[in-house]
PDB file of N, CA and C in Angstrom:
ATOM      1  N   UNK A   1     -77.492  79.662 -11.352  1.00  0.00           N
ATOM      2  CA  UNK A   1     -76.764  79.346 -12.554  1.00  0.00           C
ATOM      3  C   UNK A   1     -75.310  79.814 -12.461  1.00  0.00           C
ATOM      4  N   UNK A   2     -74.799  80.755 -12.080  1.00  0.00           N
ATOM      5  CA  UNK A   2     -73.305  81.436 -11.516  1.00  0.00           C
ATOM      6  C   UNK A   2     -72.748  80.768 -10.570  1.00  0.00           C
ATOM      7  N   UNK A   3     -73.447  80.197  -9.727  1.00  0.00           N
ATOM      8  CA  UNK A   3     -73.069  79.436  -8.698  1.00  0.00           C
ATOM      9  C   UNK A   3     -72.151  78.298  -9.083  1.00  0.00           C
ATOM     10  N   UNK A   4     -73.200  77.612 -10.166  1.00  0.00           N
ATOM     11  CA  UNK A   4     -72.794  76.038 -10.482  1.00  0.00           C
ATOM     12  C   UNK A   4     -72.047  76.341 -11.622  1.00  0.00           C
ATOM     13  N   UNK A   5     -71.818  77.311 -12.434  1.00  0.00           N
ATOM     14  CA  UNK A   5     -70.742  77.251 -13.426  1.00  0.00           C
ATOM     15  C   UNK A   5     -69.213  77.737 -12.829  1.00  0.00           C
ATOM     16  N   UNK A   6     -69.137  78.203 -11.350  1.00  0.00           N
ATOM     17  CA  UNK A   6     -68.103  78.499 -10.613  1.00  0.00           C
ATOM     18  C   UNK A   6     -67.755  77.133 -10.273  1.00  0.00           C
ATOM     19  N   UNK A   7     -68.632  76.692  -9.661  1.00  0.00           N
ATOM     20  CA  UNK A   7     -67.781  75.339  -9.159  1.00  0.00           C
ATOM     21  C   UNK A   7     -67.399  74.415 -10.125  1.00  0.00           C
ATOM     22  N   UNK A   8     -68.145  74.671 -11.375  1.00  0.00           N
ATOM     23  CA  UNK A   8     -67.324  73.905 -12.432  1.00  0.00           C
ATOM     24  C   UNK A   8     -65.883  74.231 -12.858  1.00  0.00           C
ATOM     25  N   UNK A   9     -65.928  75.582 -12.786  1.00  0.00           N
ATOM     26  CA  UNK A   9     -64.312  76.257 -13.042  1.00  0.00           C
ATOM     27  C   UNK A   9     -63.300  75.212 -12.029  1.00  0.00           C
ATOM     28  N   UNK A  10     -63.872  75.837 -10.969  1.00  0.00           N
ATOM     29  CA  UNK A  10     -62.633  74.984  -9.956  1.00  0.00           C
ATOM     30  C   UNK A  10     -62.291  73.722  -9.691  1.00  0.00           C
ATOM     31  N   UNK A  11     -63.061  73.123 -10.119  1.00  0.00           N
ATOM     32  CA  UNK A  11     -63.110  72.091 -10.643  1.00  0.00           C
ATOM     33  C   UNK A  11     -62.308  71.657 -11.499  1.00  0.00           C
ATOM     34  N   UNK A  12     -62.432  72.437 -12.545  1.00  0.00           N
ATOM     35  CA  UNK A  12     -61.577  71.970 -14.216  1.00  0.00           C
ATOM     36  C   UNK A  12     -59.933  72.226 -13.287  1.00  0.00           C
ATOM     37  N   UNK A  13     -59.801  73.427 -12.551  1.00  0.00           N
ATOM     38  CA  UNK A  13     -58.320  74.360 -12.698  1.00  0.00           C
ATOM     39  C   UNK A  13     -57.485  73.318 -12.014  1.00  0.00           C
ATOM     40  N   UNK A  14     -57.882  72.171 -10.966  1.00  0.00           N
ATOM     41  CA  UNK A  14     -57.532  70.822 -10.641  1.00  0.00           C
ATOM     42  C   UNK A  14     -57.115  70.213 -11.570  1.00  0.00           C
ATOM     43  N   UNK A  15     -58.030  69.803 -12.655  1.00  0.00           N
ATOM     44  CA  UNK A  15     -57.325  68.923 -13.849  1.00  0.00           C
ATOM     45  C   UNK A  15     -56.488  69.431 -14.310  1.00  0.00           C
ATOM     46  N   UNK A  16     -56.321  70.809 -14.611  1.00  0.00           N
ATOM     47  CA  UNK A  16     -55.519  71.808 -15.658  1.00  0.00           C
ATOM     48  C   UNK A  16     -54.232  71.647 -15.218  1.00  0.00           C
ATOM     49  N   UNK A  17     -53.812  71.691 -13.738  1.00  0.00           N
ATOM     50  CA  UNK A  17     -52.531  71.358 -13.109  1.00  0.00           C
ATOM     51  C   UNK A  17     -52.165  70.015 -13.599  1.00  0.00           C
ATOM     52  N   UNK A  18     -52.985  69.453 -13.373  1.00  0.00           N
ATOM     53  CA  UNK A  18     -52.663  67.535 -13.624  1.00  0.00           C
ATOM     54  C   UNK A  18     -52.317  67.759 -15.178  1.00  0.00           C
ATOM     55  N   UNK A  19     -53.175  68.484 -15.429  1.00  0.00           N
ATOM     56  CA  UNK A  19     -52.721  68.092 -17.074  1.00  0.00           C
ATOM     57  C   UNK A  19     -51.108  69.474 -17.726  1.00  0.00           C
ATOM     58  N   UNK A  20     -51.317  70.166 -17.117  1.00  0.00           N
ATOM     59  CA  UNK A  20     -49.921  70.514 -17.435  1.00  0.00           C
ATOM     60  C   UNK A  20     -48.729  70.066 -16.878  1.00  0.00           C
ATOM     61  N   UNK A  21     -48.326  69.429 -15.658  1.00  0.00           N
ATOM     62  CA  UNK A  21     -47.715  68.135 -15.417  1.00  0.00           C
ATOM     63  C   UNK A  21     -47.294  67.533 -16.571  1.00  0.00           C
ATOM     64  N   UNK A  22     -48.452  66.912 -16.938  1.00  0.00           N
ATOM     65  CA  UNK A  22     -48.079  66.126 -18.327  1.00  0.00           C
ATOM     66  C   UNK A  22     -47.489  66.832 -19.335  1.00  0.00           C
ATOM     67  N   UNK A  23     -47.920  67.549 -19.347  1.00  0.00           N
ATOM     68  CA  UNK A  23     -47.437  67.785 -20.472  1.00  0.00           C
ATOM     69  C   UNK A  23     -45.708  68.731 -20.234  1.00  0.00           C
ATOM     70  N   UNK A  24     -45.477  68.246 -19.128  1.00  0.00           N
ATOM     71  CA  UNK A  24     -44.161  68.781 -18.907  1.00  0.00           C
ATOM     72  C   UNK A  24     -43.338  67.669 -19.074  1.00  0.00           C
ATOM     73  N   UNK A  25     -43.958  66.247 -18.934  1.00  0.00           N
ATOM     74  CA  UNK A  25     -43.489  65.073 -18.390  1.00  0.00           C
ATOM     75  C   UNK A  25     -42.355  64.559 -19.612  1.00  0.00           C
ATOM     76  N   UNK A  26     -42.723  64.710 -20.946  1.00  0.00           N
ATOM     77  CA  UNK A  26     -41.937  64.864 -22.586  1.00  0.00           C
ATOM     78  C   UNK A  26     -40.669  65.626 -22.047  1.00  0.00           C
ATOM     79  N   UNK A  27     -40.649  66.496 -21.723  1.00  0.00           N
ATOM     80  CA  UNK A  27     -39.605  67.452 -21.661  1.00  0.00           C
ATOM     81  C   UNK A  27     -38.508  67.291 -20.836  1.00  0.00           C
ATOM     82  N   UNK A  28     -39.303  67.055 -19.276  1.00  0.00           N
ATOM     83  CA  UNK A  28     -38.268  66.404 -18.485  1.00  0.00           C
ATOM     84  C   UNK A  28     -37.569  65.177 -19.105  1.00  0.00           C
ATOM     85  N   UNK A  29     -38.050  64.019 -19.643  1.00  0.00           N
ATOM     86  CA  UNK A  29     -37.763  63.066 -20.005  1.00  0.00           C
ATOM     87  C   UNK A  29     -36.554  63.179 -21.037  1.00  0.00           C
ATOM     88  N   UNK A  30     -37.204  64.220 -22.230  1.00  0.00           N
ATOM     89  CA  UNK A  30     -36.085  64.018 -23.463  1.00  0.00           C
ATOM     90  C   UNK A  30     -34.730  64.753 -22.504  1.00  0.00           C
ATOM     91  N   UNK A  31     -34.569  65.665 -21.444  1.00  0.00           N
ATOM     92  CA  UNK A  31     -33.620  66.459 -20.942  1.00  0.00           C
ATOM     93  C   UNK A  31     -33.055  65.081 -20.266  1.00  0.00           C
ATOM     94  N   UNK A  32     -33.438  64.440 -19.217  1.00  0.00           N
ATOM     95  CA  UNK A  32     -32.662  63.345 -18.647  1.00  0.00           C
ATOM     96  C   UNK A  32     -31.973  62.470 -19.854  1.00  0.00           C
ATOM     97  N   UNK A  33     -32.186  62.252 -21.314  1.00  0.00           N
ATOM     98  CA  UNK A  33     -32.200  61.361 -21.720  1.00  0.00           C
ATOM     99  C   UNK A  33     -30.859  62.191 -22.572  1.00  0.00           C
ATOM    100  N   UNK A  34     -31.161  63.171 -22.552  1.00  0.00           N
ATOM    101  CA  UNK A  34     -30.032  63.878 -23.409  1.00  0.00           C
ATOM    102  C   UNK A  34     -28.900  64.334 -22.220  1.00  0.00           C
ATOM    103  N   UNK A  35     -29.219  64.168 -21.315  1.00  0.00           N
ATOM    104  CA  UNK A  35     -27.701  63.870 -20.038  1.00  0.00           C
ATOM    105  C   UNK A  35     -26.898  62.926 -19.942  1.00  0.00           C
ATOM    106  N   UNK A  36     -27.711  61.667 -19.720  1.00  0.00           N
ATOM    107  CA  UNK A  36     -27.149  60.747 -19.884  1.00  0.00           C
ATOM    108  C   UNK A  36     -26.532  59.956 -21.484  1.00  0.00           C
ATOM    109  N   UNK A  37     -27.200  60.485 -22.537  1.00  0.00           N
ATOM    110  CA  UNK A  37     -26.365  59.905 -23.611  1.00  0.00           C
ATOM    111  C   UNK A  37     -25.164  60.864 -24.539  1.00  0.00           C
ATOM    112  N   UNK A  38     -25.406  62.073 -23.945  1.00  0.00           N
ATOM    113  CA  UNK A  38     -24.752  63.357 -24.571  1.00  0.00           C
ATOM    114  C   UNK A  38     -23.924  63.974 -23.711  1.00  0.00           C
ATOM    115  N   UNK A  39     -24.135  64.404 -22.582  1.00  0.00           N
ATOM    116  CA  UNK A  39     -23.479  65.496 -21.873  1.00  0.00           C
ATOM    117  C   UNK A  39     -22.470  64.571 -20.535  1.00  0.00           C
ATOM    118  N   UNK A  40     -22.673  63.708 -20.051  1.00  0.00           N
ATOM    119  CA  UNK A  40     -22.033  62.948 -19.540  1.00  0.00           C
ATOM    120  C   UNK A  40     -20.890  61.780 -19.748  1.00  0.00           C
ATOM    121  N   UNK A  41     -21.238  61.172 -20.975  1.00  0.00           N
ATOM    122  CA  UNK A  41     -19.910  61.013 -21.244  1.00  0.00           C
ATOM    123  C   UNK A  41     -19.225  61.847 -22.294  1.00  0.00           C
ATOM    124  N   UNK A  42     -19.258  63.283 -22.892  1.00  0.00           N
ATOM    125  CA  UNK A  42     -18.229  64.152 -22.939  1.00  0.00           C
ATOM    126  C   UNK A  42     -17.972  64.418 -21.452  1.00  0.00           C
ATOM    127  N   UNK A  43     -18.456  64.493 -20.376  1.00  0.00           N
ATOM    128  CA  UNK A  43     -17.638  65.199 -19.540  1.00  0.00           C
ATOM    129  C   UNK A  43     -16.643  64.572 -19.184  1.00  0.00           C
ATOM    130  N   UNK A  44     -17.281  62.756 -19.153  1.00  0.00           N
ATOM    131  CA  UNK A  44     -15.861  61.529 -18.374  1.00  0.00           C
ATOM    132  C   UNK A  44     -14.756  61.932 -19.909  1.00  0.00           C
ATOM    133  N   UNK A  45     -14.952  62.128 -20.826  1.00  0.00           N
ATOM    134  CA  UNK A  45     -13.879  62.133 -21.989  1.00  0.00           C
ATOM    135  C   UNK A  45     -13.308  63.451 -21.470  1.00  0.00           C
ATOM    136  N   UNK A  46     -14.008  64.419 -21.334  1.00  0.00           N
ATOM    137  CA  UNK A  46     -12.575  65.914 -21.005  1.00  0.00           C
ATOM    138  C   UNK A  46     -11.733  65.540 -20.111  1.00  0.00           C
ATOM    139  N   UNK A  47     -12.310  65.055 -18.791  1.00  0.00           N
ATOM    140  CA  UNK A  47     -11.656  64.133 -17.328  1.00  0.00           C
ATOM    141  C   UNK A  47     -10.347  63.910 -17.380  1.00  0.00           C
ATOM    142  N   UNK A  48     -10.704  62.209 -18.840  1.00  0.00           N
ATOM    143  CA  UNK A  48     -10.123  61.618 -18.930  1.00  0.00           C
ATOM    144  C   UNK A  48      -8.625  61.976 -20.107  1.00  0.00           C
ATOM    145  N   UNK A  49      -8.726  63.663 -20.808  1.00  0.00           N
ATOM    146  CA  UNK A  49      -7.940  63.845 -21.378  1.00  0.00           C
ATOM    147  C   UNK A  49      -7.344  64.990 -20.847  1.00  0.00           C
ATOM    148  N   UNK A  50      -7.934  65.278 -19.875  1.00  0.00           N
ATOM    149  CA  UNK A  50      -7.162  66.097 -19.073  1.00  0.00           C
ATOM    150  C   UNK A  50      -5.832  65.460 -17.854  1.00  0.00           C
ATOM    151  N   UNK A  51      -6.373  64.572 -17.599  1.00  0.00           N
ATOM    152  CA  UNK A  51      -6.059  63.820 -16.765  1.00  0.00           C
ATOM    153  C   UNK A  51      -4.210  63.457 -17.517  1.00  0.00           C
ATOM    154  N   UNK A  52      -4.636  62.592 -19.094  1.00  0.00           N
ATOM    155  CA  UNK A  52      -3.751  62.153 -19.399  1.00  0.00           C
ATOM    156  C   UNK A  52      -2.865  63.570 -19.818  1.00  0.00           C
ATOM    157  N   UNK A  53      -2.983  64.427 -20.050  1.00  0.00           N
ATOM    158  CA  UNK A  53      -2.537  65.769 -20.215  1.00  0.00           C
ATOM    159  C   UNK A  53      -1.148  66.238 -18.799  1.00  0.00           C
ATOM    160  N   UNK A  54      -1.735  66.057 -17.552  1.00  0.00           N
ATOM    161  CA  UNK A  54      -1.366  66.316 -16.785  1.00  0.00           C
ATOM    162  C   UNK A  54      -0.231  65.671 -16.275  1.00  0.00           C
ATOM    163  N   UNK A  55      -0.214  63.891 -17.320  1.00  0.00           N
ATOM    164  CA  UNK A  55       0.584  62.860 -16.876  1.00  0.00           C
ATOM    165  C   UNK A  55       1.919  62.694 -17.579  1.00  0.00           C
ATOM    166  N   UNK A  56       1.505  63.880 -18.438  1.00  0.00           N
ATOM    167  CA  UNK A  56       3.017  63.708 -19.332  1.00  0.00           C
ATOM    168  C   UNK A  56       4.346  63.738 -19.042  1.00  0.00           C
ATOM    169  N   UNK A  57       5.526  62.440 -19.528  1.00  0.00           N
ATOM    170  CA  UNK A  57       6.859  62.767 -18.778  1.00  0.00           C
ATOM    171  C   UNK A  57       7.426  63.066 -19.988  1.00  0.00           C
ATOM    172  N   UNK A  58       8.713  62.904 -19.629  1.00  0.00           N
ATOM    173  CA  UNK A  58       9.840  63.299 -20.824  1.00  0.00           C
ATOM    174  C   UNK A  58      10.141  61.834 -21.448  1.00  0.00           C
ATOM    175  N   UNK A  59      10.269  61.243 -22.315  1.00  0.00           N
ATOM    176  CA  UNK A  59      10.639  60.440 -23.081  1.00  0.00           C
ATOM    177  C   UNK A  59       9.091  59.415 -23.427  1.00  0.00           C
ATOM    178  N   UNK A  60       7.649  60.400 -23.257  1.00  0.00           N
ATOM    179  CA  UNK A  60       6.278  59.851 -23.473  1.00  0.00           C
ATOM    180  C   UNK A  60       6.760  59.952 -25.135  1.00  0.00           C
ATOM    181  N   UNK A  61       5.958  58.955 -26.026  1.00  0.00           N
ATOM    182  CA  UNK A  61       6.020  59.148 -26.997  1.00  0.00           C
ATOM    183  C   UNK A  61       3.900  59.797 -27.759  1.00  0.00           C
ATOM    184  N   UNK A  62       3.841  60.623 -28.370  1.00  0.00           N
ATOM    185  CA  UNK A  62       3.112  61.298 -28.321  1.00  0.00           C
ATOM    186  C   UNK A  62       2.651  61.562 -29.685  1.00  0.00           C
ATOM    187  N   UNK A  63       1.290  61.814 -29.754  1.00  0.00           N
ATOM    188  CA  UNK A  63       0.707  62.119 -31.432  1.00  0.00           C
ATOM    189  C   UNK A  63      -0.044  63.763 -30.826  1.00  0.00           C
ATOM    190  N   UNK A  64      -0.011  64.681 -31.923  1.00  0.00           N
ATOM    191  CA  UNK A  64      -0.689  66.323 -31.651  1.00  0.00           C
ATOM    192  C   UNK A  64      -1.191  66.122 -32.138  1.00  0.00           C
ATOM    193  N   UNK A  65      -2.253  67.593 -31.896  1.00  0.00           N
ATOM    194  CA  UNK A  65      -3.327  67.483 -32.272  1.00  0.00           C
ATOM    195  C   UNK A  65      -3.331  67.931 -34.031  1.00  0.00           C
ATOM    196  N   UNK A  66      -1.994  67.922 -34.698  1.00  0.00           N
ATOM    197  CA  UNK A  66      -1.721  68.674 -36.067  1.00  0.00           C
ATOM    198  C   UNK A  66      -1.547  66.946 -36.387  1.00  0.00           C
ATOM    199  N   UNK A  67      -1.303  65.984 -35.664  1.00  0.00           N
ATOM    200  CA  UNK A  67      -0.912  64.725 -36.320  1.00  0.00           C
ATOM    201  C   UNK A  67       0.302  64.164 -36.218  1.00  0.00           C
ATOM    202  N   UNK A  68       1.341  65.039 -35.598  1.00  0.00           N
ATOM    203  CA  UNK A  68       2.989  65.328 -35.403  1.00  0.00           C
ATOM    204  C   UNK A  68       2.892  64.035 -34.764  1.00  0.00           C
ATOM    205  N   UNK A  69       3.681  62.716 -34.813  1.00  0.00           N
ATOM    206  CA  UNK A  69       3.825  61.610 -33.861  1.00  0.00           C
ATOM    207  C   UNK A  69       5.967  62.554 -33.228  1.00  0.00           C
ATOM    208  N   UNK A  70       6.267  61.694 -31.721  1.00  0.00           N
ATOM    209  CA  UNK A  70       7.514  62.532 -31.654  1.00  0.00           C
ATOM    210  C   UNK A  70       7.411  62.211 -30.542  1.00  0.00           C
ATOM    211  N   UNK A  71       8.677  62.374 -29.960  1.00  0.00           N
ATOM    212  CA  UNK A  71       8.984  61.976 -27.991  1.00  0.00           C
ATOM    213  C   UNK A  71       9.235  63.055 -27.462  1.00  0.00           C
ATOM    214  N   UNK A  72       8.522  63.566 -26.365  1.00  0.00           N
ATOM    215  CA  UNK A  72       9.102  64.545 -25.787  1.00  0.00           C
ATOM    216  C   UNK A  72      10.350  64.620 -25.205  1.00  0.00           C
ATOM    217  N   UNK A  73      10.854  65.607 -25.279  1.00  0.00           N
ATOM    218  CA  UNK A  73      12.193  65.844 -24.856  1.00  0.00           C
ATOM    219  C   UNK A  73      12.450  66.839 -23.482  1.00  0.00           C
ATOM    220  N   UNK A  74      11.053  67.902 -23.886  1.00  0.00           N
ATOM    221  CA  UNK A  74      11.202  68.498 -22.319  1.00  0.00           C
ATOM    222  C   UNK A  74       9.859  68.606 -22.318  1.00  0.00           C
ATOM    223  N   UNK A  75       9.687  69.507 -20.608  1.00  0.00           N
ATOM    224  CA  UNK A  75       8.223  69.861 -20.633  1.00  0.00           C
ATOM    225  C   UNK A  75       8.503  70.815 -19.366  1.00  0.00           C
ATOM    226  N   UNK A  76       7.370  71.782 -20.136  1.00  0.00           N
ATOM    227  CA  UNK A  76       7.277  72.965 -19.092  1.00  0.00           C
ATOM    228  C   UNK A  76       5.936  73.314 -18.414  1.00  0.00           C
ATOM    229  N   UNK A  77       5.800  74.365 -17.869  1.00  0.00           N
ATOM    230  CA  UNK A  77       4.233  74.221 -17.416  1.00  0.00           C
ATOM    231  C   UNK A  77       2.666  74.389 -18.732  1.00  0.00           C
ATOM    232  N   UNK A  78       2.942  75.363 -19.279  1.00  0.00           N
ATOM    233  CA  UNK A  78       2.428  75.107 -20.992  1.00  0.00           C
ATOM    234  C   UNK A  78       2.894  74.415 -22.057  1.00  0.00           C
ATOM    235  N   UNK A  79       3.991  74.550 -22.068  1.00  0.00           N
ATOM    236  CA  UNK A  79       4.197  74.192 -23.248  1.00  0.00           C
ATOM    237  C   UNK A  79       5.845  72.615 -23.423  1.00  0.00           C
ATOM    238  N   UNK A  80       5.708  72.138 -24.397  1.00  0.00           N
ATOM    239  CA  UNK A  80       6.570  70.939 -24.726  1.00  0.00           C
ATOM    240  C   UNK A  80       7.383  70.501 -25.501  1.00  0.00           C
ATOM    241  N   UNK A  81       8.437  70.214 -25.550  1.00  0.00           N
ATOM    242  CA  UNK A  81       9.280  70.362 -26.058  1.00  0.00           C
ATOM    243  C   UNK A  81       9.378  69.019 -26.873  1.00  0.00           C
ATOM    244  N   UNK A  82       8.852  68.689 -28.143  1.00  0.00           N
ATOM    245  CA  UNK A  82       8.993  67.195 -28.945  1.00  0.00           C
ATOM    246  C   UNK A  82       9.614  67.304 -30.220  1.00  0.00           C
ATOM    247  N   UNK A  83      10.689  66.617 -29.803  1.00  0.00           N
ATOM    248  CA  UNK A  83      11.192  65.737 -30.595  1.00  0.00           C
ATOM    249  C   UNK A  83      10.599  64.571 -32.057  1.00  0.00           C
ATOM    250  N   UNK A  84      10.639  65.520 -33.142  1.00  0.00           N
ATOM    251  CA  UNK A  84      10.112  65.108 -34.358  1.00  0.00           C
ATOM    252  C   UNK A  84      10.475  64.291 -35.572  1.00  0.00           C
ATOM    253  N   UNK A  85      12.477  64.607 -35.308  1.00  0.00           N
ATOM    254  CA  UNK A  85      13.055  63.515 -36.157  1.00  0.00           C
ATOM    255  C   UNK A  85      14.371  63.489 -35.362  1.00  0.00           C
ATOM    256  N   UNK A  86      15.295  62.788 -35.636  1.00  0.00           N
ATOM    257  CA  UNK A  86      16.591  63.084 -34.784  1.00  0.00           C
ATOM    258  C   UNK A  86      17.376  64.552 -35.288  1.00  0.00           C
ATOM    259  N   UNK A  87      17.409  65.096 -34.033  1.00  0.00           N
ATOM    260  CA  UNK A  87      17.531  66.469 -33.869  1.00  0.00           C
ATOM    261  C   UNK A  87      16.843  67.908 -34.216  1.00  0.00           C
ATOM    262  N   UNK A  88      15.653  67.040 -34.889  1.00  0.00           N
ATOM    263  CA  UNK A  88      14.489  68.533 -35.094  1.00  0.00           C
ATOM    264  C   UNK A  88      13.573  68.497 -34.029  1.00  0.00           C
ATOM    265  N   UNK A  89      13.201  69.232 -33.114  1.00  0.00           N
ATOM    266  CA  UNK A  89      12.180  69.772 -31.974  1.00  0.00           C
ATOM    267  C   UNK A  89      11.520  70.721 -32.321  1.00  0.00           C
ATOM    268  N   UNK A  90      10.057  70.370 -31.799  1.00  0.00           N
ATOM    269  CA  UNK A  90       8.830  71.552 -32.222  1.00  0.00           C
ATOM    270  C   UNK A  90       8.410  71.919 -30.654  1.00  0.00           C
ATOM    271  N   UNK A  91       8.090  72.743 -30.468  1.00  0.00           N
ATOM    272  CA  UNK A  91       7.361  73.176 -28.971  1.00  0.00           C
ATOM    273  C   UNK A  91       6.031  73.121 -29.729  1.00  0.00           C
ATOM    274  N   UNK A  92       5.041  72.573 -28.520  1.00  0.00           N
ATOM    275  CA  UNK A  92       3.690  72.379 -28.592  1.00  0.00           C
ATOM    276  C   UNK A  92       2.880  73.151 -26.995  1.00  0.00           C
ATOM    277  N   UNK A  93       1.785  73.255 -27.480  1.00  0.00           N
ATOM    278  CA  UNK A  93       1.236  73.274 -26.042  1.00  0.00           C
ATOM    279  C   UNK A  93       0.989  71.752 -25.710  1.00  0.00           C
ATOM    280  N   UNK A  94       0.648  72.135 -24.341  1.00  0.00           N
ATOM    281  CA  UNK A  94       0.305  70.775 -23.606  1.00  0.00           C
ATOM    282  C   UNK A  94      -0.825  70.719 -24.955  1.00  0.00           C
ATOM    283  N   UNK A  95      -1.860  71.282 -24.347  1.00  0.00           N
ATOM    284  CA  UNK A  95      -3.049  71.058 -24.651  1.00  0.00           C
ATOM    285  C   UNK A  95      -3.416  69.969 -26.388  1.00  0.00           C
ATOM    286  N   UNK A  96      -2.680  70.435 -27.174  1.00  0.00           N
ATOM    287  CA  UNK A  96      -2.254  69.907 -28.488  1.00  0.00           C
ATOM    288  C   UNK A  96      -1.849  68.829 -28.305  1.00  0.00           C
ATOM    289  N   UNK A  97      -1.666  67.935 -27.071  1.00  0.00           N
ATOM    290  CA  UNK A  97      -1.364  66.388 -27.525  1.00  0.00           C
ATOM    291  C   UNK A  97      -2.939  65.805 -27.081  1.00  0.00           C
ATOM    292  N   UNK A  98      -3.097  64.925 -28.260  1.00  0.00           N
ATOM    293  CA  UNK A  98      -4.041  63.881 -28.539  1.00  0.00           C
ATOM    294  C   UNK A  98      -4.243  62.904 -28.017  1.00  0.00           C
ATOM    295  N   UNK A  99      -2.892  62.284 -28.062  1.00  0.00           N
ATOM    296  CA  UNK A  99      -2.732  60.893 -27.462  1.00  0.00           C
ATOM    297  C   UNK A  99      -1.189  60.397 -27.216  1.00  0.00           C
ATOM    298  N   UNK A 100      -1.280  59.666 -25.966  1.00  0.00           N
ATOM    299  CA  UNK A 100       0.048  59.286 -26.304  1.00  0.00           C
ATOM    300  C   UNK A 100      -0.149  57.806 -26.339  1.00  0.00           C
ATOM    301  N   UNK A 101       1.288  57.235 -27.470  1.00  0.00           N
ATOM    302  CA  UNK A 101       1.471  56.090 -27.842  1.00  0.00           C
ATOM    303  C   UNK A 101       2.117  55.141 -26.945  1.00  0.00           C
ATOM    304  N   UNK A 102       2.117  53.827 -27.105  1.00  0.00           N
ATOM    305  CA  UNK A 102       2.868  53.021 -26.491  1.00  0.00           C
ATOM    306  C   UNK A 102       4.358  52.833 -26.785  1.00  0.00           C
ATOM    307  N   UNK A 103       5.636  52.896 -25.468  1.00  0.00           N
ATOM    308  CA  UNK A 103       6.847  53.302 -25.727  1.00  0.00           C
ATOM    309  C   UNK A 103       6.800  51.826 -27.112  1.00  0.00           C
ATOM    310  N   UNK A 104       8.188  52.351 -27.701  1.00  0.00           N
ATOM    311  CA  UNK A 104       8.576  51.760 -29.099  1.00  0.00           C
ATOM    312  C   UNK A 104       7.526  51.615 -30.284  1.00  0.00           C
ATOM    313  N   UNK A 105       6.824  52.597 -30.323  1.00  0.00           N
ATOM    314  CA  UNK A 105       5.939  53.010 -31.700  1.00  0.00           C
ATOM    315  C   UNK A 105       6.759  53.656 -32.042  1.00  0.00           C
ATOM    316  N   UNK A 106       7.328  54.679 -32.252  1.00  0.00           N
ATOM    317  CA  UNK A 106       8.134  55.707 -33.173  1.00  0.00           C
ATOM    318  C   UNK A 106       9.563  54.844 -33.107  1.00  0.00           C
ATOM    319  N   UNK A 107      10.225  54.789 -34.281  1.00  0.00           N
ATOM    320  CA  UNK A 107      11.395  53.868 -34.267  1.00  0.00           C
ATOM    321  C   UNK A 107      12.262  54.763 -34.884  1.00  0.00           C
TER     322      UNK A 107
END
């Protein structure tokens, strides 16, 4: 009787693997699924605003991240020098521009 309820154990501890597998299988899944619709494209968006960050010249016309639209006038390794109305300039960090506009938006 000990005999045959052992080999039933080892028996089951086979399925038990198979079946915790499964039940891992939810988890892996929702994690791939939350890579690809969540965490991957924020990363192409930091990339891609870093990128434009890096591309800034002097006479870019530019919106901050406060909303300020304005042309830069200088630029240093942090920080930028824009031009807000004729003859008022704000220094910004890089980092604080949003976006830049297409030349002849600000008139």
């Amino acid at each position: 009787m000990f005999i045959s309820s052992a080999y039933a154990q080892t028996a089951a501890a086979g399925g038990d693997m198979q079946s915790s597998l499964m039940s891992m299988l939810p988890l892996v899944l929702m994690f791939a699924v939350l890579y690809f619709v969540m965490i991957r494209p924020q990363m192409k968006r930091q990339k891609e605003a870093r990128a434009m960050v890096e591309a800034l010249a002097k006479g870019d016309e530019v919106v901050t991240a406060g909303g300020m639209l304005g042309r830069i006038s200088k630029i240093g390794d942090t920080y930028l020098g824009v031009e807000i109305a004729q003859g008022v300039e704000v220094q910004v960090q890089r980092s604080a521009v949003s976006q830049v506009l297409p030349k002849g938006t600000i008139k």
